[in-house]
C-alpha atoms as a PDB file:
ATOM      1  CA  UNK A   1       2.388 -15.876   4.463  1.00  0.00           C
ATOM      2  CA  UNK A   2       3.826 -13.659   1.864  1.00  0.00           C
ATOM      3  CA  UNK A   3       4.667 -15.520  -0.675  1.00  0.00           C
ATOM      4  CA  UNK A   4       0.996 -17.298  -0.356  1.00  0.00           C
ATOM      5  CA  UNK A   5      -0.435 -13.932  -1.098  1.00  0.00           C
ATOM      6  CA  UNK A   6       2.202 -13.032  -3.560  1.00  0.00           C
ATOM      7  CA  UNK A   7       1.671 -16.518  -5.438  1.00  0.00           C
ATOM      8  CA  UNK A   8      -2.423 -16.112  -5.171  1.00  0.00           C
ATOM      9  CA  UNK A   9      -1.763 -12.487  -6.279  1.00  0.00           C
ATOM     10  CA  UNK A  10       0.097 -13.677  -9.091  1.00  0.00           C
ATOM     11  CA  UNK A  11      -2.989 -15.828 -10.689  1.00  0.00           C
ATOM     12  CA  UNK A  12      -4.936 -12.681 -10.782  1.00  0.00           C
ATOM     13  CA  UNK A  13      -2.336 -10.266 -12.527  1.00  0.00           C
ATOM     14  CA  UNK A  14      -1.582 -12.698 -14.645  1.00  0.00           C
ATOM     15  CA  UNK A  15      -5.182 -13.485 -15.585  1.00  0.00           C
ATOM     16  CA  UNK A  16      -5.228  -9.458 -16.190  1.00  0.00           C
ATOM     17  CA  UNK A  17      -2.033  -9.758 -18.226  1.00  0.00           C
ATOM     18  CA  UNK A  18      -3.449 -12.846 -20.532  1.00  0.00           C
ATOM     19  CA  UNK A  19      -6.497 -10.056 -21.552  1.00  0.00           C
ATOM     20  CA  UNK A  20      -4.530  -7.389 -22.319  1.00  0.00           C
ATOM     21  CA  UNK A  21      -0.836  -8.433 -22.840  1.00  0.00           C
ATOM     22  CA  UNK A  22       0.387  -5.261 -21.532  1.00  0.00           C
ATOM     23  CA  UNK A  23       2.206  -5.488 -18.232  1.00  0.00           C
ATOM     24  CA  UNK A  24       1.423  -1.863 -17.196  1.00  0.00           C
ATOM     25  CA  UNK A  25      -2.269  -1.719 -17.633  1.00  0.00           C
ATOM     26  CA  UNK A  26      -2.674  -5.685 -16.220  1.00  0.00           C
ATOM     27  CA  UNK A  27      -0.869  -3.701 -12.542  1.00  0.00           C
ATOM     28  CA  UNK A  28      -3.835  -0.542 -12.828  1.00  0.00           C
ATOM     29  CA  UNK A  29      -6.399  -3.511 -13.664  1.00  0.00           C
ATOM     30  CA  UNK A  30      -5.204  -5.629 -10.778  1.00  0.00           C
ATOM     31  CA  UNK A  31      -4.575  -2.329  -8.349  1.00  0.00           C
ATOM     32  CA  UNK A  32      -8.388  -1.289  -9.103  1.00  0.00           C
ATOM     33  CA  UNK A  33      -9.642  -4.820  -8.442  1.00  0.00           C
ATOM     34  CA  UNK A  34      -7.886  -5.290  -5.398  1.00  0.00           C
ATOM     35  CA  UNK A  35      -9.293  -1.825  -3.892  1.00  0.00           C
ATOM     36  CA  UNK A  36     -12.903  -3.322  -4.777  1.00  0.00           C
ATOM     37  CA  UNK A  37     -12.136  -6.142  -2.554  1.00  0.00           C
ATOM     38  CA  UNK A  38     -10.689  -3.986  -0.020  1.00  0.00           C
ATOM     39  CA  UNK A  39     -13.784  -1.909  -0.117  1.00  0.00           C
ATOM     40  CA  UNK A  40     -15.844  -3.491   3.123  1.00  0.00           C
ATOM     41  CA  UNK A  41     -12.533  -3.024   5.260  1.00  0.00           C
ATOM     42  CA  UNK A  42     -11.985   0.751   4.092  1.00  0.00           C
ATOM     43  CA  UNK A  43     -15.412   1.445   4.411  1.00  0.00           C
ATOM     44  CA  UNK A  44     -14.980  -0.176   8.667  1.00  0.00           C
ATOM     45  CA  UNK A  45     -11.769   1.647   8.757  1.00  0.00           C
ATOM     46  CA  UNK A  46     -13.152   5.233   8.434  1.00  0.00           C
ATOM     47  CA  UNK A  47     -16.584   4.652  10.099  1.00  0.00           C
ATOM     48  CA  UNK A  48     -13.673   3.353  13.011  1.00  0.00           C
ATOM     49  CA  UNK A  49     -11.753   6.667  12.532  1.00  0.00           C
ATOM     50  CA  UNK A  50     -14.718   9.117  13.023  1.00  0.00           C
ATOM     51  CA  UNK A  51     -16.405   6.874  15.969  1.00  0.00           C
ATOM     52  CA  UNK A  52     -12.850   6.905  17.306  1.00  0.00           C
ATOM     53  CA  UNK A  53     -12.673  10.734  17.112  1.00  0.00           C
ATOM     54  CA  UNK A  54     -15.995  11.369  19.077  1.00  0.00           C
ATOM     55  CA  UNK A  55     -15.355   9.118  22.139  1.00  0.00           C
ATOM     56  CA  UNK A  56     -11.413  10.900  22.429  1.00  0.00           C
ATOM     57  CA  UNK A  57     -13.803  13.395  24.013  1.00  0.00           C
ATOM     58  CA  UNK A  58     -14.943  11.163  27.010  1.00  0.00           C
ATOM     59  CA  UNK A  59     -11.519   9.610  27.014  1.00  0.00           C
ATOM     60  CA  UNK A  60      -9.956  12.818  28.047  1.00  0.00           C
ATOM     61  CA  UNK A  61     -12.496  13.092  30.698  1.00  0.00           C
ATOM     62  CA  UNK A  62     -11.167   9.478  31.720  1.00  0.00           C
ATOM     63  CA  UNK A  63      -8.144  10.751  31.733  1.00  0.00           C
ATOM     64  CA  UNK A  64      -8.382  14.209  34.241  1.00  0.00           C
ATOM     65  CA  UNK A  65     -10.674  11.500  36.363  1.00  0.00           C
ATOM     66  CA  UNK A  66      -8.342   9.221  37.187  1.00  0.00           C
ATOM     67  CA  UNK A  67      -5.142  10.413  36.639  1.00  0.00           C
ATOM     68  CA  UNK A  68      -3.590   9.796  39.748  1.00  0.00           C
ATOM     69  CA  UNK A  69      -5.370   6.347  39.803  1.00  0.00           C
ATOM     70  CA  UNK A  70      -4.195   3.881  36.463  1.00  0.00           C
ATOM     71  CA  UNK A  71      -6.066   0.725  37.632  1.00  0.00           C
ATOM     72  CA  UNK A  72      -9.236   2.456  38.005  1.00  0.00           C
ATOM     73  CA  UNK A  73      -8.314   4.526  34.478  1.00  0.00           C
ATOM     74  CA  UNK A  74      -7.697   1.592  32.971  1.00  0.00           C
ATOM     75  CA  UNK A  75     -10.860  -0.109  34.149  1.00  0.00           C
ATOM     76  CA  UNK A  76     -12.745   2.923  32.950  1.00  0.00           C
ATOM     77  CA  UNK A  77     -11.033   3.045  29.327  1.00  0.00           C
ATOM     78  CA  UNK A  78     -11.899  -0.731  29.046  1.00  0.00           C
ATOM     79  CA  UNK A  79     -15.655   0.052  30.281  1.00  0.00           C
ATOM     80  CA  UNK A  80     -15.561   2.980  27.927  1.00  0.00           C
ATOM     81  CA  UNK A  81     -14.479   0.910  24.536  1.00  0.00           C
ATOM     82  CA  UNK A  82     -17.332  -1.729  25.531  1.00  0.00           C
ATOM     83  CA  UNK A  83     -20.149   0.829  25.763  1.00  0.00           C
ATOM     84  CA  UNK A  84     -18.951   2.189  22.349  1.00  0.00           C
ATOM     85  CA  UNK A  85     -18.347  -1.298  20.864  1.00  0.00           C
ATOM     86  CA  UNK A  86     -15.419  -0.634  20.096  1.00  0.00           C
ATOM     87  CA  UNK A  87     -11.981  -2.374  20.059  1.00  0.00           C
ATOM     88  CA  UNK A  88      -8.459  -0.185  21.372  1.00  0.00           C
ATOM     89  CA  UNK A  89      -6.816  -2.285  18.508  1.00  0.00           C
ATOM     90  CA  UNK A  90      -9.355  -1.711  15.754  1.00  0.00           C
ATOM     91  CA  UNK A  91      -6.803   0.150  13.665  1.00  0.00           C
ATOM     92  CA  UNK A  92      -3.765  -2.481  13.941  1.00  0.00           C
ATOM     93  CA  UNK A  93      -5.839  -4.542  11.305  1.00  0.00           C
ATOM     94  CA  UNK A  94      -5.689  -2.049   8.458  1.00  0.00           C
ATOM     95  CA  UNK A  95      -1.701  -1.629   9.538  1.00  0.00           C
ATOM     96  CA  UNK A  96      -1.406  -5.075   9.591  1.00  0.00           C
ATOM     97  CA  UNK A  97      -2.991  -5.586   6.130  1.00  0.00           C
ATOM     98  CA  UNK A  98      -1.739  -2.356   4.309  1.00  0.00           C
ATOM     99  CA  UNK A  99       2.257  -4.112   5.671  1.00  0.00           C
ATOM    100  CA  UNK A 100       0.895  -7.557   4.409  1.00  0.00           C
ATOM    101  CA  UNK A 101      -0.441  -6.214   0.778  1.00  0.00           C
ATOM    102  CA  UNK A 102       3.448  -3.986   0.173  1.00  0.00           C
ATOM    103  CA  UNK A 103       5.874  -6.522   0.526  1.00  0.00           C
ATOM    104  CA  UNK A 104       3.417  -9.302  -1.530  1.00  0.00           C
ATOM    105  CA  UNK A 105       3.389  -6.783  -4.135  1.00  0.00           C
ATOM    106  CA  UNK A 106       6.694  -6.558  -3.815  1.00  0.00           C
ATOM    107  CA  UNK A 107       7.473  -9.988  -3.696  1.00  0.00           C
ATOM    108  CA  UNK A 108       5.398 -10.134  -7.028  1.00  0.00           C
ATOM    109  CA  UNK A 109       6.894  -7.716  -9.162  1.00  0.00           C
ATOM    110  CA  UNK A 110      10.432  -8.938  -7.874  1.00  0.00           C
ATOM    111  CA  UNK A 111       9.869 -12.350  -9.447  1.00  0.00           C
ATOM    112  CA  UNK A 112       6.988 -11.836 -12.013  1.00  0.00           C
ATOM    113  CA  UNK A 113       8.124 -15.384 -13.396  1.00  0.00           C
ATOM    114  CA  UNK A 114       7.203 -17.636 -10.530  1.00  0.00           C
ATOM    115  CA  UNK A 115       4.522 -15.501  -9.065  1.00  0.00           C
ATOM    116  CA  UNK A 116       2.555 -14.092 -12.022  1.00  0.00           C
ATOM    117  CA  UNK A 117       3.733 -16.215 -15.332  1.00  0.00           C
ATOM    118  CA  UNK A 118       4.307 -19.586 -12.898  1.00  0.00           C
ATOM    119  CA  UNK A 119       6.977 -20.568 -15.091  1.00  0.00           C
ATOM    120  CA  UNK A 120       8.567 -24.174 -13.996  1.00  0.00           C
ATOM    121  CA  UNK A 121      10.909 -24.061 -11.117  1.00  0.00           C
ATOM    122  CA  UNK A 122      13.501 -25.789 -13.131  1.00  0.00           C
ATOM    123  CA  UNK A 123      13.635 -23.437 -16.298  1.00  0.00           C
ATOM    124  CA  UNK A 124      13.936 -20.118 -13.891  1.00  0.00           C
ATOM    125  CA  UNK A 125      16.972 -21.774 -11.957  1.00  0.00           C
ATOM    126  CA  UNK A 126      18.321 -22.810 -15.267  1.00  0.00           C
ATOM    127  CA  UNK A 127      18.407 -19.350 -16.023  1.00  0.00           C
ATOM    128  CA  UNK A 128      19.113 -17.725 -13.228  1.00  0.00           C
ATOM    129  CA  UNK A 129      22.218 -19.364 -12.879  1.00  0.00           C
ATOM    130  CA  UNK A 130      23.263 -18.494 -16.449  1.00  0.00           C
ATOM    131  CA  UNK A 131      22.325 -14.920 -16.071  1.00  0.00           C
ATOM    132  CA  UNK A 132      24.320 -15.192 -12.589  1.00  0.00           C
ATOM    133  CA  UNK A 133      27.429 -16.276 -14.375  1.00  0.00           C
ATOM    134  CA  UNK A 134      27.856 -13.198 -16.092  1.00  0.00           C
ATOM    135  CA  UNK A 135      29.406  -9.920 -14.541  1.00  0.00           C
ATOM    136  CA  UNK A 136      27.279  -7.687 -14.788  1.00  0.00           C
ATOM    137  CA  UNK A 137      24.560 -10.024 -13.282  1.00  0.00           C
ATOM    138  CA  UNK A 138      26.720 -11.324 -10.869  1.00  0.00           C
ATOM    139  CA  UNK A 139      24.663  -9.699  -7.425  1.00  0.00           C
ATOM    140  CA  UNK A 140      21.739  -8.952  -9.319  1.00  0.00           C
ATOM    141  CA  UNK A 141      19.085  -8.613  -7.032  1.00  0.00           C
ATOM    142  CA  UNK A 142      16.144  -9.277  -9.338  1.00  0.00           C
ATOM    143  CA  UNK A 143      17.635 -12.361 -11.816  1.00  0.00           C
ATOM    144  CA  UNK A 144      13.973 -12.998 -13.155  1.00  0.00           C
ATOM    145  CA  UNK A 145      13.670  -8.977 -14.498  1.00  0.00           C
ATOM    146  CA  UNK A 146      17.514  -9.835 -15.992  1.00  0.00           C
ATOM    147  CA  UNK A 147      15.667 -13.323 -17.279  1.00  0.00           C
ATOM    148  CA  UNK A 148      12.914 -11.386 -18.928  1.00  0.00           C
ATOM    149  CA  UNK A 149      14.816  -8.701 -20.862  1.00  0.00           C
ATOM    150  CA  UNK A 150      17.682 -11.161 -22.112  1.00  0.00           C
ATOM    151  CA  UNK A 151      16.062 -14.447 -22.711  1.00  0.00           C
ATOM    152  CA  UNK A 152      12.339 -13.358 -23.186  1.00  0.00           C
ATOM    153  CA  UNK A 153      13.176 -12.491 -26.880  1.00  0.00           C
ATOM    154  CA  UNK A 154      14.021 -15.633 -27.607  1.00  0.00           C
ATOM    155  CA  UNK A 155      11.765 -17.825 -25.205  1.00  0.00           C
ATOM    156  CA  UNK A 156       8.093 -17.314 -25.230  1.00  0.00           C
ATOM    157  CA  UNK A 157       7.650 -19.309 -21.824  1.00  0.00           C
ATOM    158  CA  UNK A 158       9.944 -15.975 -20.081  1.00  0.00           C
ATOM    159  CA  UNK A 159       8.449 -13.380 -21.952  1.00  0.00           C
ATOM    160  CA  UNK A 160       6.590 -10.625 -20.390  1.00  0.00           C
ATOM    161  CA  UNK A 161       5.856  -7.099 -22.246  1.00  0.00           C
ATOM    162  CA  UNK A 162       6.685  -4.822 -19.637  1.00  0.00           C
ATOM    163  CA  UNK A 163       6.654  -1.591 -22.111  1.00  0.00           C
ATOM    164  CA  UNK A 164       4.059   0.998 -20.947  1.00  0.00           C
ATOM    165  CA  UNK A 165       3.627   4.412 -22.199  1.00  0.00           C
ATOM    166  CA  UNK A 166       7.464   4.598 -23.332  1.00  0.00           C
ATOM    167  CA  UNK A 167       8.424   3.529 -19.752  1.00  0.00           C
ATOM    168  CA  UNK A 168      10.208  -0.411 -19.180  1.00  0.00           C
ATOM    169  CA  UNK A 169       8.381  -1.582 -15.970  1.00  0.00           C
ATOM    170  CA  UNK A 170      10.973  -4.062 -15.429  1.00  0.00           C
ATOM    171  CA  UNK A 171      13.825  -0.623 -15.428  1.00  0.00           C
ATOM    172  CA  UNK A 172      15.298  -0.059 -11.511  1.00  0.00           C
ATOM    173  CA  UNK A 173      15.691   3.789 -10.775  1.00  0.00           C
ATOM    174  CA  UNK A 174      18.668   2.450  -8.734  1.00  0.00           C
ATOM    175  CA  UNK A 175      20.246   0.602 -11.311  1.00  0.00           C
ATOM    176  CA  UNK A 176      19.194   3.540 -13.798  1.00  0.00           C
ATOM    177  CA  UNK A 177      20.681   6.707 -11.998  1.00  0.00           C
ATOM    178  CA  UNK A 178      21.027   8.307 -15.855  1.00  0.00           C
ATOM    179  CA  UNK A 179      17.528   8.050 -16.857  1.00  0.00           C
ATOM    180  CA  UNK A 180      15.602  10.834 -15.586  1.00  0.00           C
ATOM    181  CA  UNK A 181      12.567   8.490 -17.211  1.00  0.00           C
ATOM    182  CA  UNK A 182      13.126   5.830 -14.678  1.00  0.00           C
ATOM    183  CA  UNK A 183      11.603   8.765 -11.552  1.00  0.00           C
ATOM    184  CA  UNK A 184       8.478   9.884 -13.301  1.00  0.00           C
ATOM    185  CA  UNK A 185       6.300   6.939 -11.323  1.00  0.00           C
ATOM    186  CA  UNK A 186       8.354   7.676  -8.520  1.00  0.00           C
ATOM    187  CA  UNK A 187       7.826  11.381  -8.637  1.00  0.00           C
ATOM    188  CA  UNK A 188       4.021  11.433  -9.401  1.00  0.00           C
ATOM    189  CA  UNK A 189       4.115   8.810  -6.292  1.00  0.00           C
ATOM    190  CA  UNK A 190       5.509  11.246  -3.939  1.00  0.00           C
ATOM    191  CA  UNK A 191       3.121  13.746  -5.098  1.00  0.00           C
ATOM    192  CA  UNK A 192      -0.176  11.859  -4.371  1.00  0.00           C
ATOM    193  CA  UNK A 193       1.358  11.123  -1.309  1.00  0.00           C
ATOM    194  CA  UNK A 194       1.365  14.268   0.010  1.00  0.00           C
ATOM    195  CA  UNK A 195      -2.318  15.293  -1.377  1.00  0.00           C
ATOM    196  CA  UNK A 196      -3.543  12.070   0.027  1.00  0.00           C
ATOM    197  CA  UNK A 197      -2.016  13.349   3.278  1.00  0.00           C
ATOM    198  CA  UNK A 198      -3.061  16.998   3.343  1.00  0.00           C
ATOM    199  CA  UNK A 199      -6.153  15.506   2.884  1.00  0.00           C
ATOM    200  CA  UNK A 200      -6.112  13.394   5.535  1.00  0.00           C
ATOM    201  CA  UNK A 201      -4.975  16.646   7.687  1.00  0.00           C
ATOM    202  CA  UNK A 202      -7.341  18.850   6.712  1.00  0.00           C
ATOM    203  CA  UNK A 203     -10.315  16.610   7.104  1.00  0.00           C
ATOM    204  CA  UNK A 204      -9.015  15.857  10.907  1.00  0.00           C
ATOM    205  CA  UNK A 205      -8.255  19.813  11.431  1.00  0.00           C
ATOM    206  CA  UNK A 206     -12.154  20.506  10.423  1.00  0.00           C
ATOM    207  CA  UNK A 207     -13.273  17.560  12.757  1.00  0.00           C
ATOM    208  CA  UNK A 208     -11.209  19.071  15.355  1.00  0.00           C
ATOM    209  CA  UNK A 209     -12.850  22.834  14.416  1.00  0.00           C
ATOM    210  CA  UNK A 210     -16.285  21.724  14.241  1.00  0.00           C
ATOM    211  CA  UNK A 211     -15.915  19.820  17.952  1.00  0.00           C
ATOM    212  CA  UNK A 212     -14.176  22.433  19.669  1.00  0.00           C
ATOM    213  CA  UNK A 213     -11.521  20.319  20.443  1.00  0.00           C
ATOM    214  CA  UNK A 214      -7.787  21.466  21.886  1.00  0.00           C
ATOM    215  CA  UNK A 215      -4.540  21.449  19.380  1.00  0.00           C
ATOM    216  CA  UNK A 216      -3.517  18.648  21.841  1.00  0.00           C
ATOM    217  CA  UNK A 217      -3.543  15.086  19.884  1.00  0.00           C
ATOM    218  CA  UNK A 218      -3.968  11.951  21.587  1.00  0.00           C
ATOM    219  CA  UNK A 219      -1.867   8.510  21.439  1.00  0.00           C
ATOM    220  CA  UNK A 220      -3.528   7.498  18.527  1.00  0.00           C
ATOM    221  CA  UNK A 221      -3.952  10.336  16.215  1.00  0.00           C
ATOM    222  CA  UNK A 222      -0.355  11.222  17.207  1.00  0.00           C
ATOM    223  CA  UNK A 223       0.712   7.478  15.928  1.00  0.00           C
ATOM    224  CA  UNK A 224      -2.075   7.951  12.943  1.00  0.00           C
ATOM    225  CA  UNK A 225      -0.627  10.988  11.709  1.00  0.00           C
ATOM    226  CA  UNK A 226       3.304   9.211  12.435  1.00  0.00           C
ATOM    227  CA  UNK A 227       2.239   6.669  10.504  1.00  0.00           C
ATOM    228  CA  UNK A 228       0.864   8.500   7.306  1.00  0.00           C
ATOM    229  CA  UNK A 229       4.197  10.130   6.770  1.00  0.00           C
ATOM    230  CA  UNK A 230       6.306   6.995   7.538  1.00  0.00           C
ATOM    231  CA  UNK A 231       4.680   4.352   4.976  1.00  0.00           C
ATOM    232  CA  UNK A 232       5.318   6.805   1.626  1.00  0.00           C
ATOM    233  CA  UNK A 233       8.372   7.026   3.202  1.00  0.00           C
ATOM    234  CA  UNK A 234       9.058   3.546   3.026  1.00  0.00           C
ATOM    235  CA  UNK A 235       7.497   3.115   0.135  1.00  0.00           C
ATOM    236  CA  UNK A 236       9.082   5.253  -1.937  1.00  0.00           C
ATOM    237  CA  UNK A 237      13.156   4.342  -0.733  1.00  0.00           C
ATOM    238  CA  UNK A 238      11.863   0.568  -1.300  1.00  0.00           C
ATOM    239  CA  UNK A 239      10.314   1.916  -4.983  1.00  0.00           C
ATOM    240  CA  UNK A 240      14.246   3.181  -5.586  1.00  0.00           C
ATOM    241  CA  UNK A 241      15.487   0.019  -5.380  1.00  0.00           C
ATOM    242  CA  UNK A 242      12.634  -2.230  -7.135  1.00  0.00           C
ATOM    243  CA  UNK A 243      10.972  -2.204 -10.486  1.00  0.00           C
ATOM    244  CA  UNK A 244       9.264   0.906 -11.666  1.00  0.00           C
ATOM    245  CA  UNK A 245       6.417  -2.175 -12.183  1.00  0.00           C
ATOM    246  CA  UNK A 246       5.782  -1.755  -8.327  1.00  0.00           C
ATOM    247  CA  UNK A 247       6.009   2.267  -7.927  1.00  0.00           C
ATOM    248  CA  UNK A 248       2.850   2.179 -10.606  1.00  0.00           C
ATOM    249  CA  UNK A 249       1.040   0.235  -8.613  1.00  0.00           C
ATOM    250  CA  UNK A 250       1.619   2.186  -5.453  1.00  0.00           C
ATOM    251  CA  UNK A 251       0.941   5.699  -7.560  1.00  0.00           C
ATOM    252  CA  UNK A 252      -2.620   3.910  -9.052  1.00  0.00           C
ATOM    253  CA  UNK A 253      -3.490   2.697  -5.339  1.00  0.00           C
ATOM    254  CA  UNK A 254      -2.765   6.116  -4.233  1.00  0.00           C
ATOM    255  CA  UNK A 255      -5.183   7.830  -6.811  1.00  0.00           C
ATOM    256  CA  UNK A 256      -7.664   5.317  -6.171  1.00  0.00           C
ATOM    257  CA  UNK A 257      -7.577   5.781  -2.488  1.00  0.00           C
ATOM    258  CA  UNK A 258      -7.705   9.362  -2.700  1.00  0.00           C
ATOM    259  CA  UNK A 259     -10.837   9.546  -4.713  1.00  0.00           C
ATOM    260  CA  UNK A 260     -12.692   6.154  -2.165  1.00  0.00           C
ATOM    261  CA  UNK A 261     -11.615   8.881   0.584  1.00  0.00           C
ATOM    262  CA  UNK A 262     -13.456  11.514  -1.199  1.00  0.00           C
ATOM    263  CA  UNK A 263     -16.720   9.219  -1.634  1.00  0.00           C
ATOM    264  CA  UNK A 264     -16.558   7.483   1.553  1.00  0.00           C
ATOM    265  CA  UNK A 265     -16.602  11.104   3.630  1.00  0.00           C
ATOM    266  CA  UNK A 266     -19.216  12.577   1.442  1.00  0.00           C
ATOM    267  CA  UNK A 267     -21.122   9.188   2.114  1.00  0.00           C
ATOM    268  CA  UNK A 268     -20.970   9.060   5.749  1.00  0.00           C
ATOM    269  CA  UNK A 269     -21.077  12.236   6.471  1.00  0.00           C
ATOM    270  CA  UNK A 270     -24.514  11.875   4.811  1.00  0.00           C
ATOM    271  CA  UNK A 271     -25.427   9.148   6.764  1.00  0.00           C
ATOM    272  CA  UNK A 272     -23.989  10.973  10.199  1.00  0.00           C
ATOM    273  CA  UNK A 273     -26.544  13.712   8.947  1.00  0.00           C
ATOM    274  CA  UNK A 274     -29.625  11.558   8.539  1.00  0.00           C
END
């Protein structure tokens, strides 16, 4: 499943790349059309979040009820989700898909020459197993990035400009411990990271304010609020160890995100008003 995404992925970028011929600004292209598409399940996702957060209310209710009695609290949570219309697993989607969309990224930016450029079987393993013979190459996780920057001056058909803004997208912090260049992306990352989550706090402290609610956080803002610090976690050891090509994509997705975040709760919270 993730290499079909990775592959169908790869037609679009490369599309984007054909325009332009800049690797850098084909990735922002491709990360703000791919957030466009996304839009309908983002827009679901938080109207799920703050319908979530009202019936938590009535859950805890459930919960004091029926305490000492799980088939009838169970029973009554069911009842409960089917009055609001809504599903206990509505938020495993957007998990599921958010997993689903890193590694075919990943997947793509690993081997831009047989997901993005589609370059003949054949020729890659002919060159893969030349740049394999050599030393230095020798357990080279990415052999296509090795392909690009030592064959693609010389072949056309391998040749992707991967020079943005004085950074080489195809450069792995890992591999690049010297070059403080190689952790800008990284760095500016981390840092959207972290607004993107103190603004996901805030916004849930206010809720929480405005409802009178108890410090106390349920199951699944406890896992919600887990899981926002885990995944740039995981992002950012896996953008260590893989092109810089795939920690731009992550730091244009987050500034994207953070500014759909901004208009979405200014939108519904408009439309809770009316």
């Amino acid at each position: 499943m993730i290499s079909f995404f990775a592959n169908l992925f790869g037609y679009v970028l490369n599309f984007l790349y054909q325009l332009i011929h800049n690797y850098g600004l084909a990735i922002i292209l491709f990360s703000i059309v791919l957030k466009v598409v996304m839009l309908p399940i983002s827009i679901k996702q938080q109207k799920t979040m703050k319908k979530s957060a009202k019936i938590q209310a009535k859950m805890r209710e459930i919960q004091d009820k029926y305490k000492n009695n799980p088939e009838k609290l169970n029973q009554e949570t069911i009842d409960l989700y089917k009055r609001e219309k809504m599903s206990p697993f509505s938020g495993c989607l957007s998990a599921i898909i958010q997993i689903i969309l890193l590694f075919a990224v990943f997947y793509l930016v690993r081997s831009p020459l047989t997901y993005m450029s589609k370059v003949e079987p054949a020729l890659v393993e002919q060159y893969t197993n030349e740049i394999k013979a050599q030393e230095e190459h020798k357990n080279d996780p990415y052999p296509e990035i090795a392909i690009i920057k030592e064959k693609g001056q010389t072949d056309d058909r391998v040749n992707i400009n991967m020079e943005f803004v004085g950074l080489d997208l195809s450069s792995v912090p890992s591999q690049n411990v010297s070059d403080w260049r190689v952790y800008v992306i990284p760095a500016l990352y981390v840092l959207t990271s972290f607004v993107s989550m103190r603004m996901t706090t805030s916004i849930q402290a206010k809720k929480k304010d405005e409802e009178g609610k108890s410090d106390e956080m349920d199951a699944v803002a406890q896992a919600n609020k887990s899981m926002s610090y885990i995944m740039p976690i995981m992002s950012v050891s896996i953008a260590i160890i893989a092109p810089l090509g795939l920690a731009l994509y992550w730091l244009v997705n987050n500034l994207l995100m953070i500014i759909e975040r901004l208009i979405l709760n200014r939108f519904l919270k408009d439309e809770e008003e009316e």
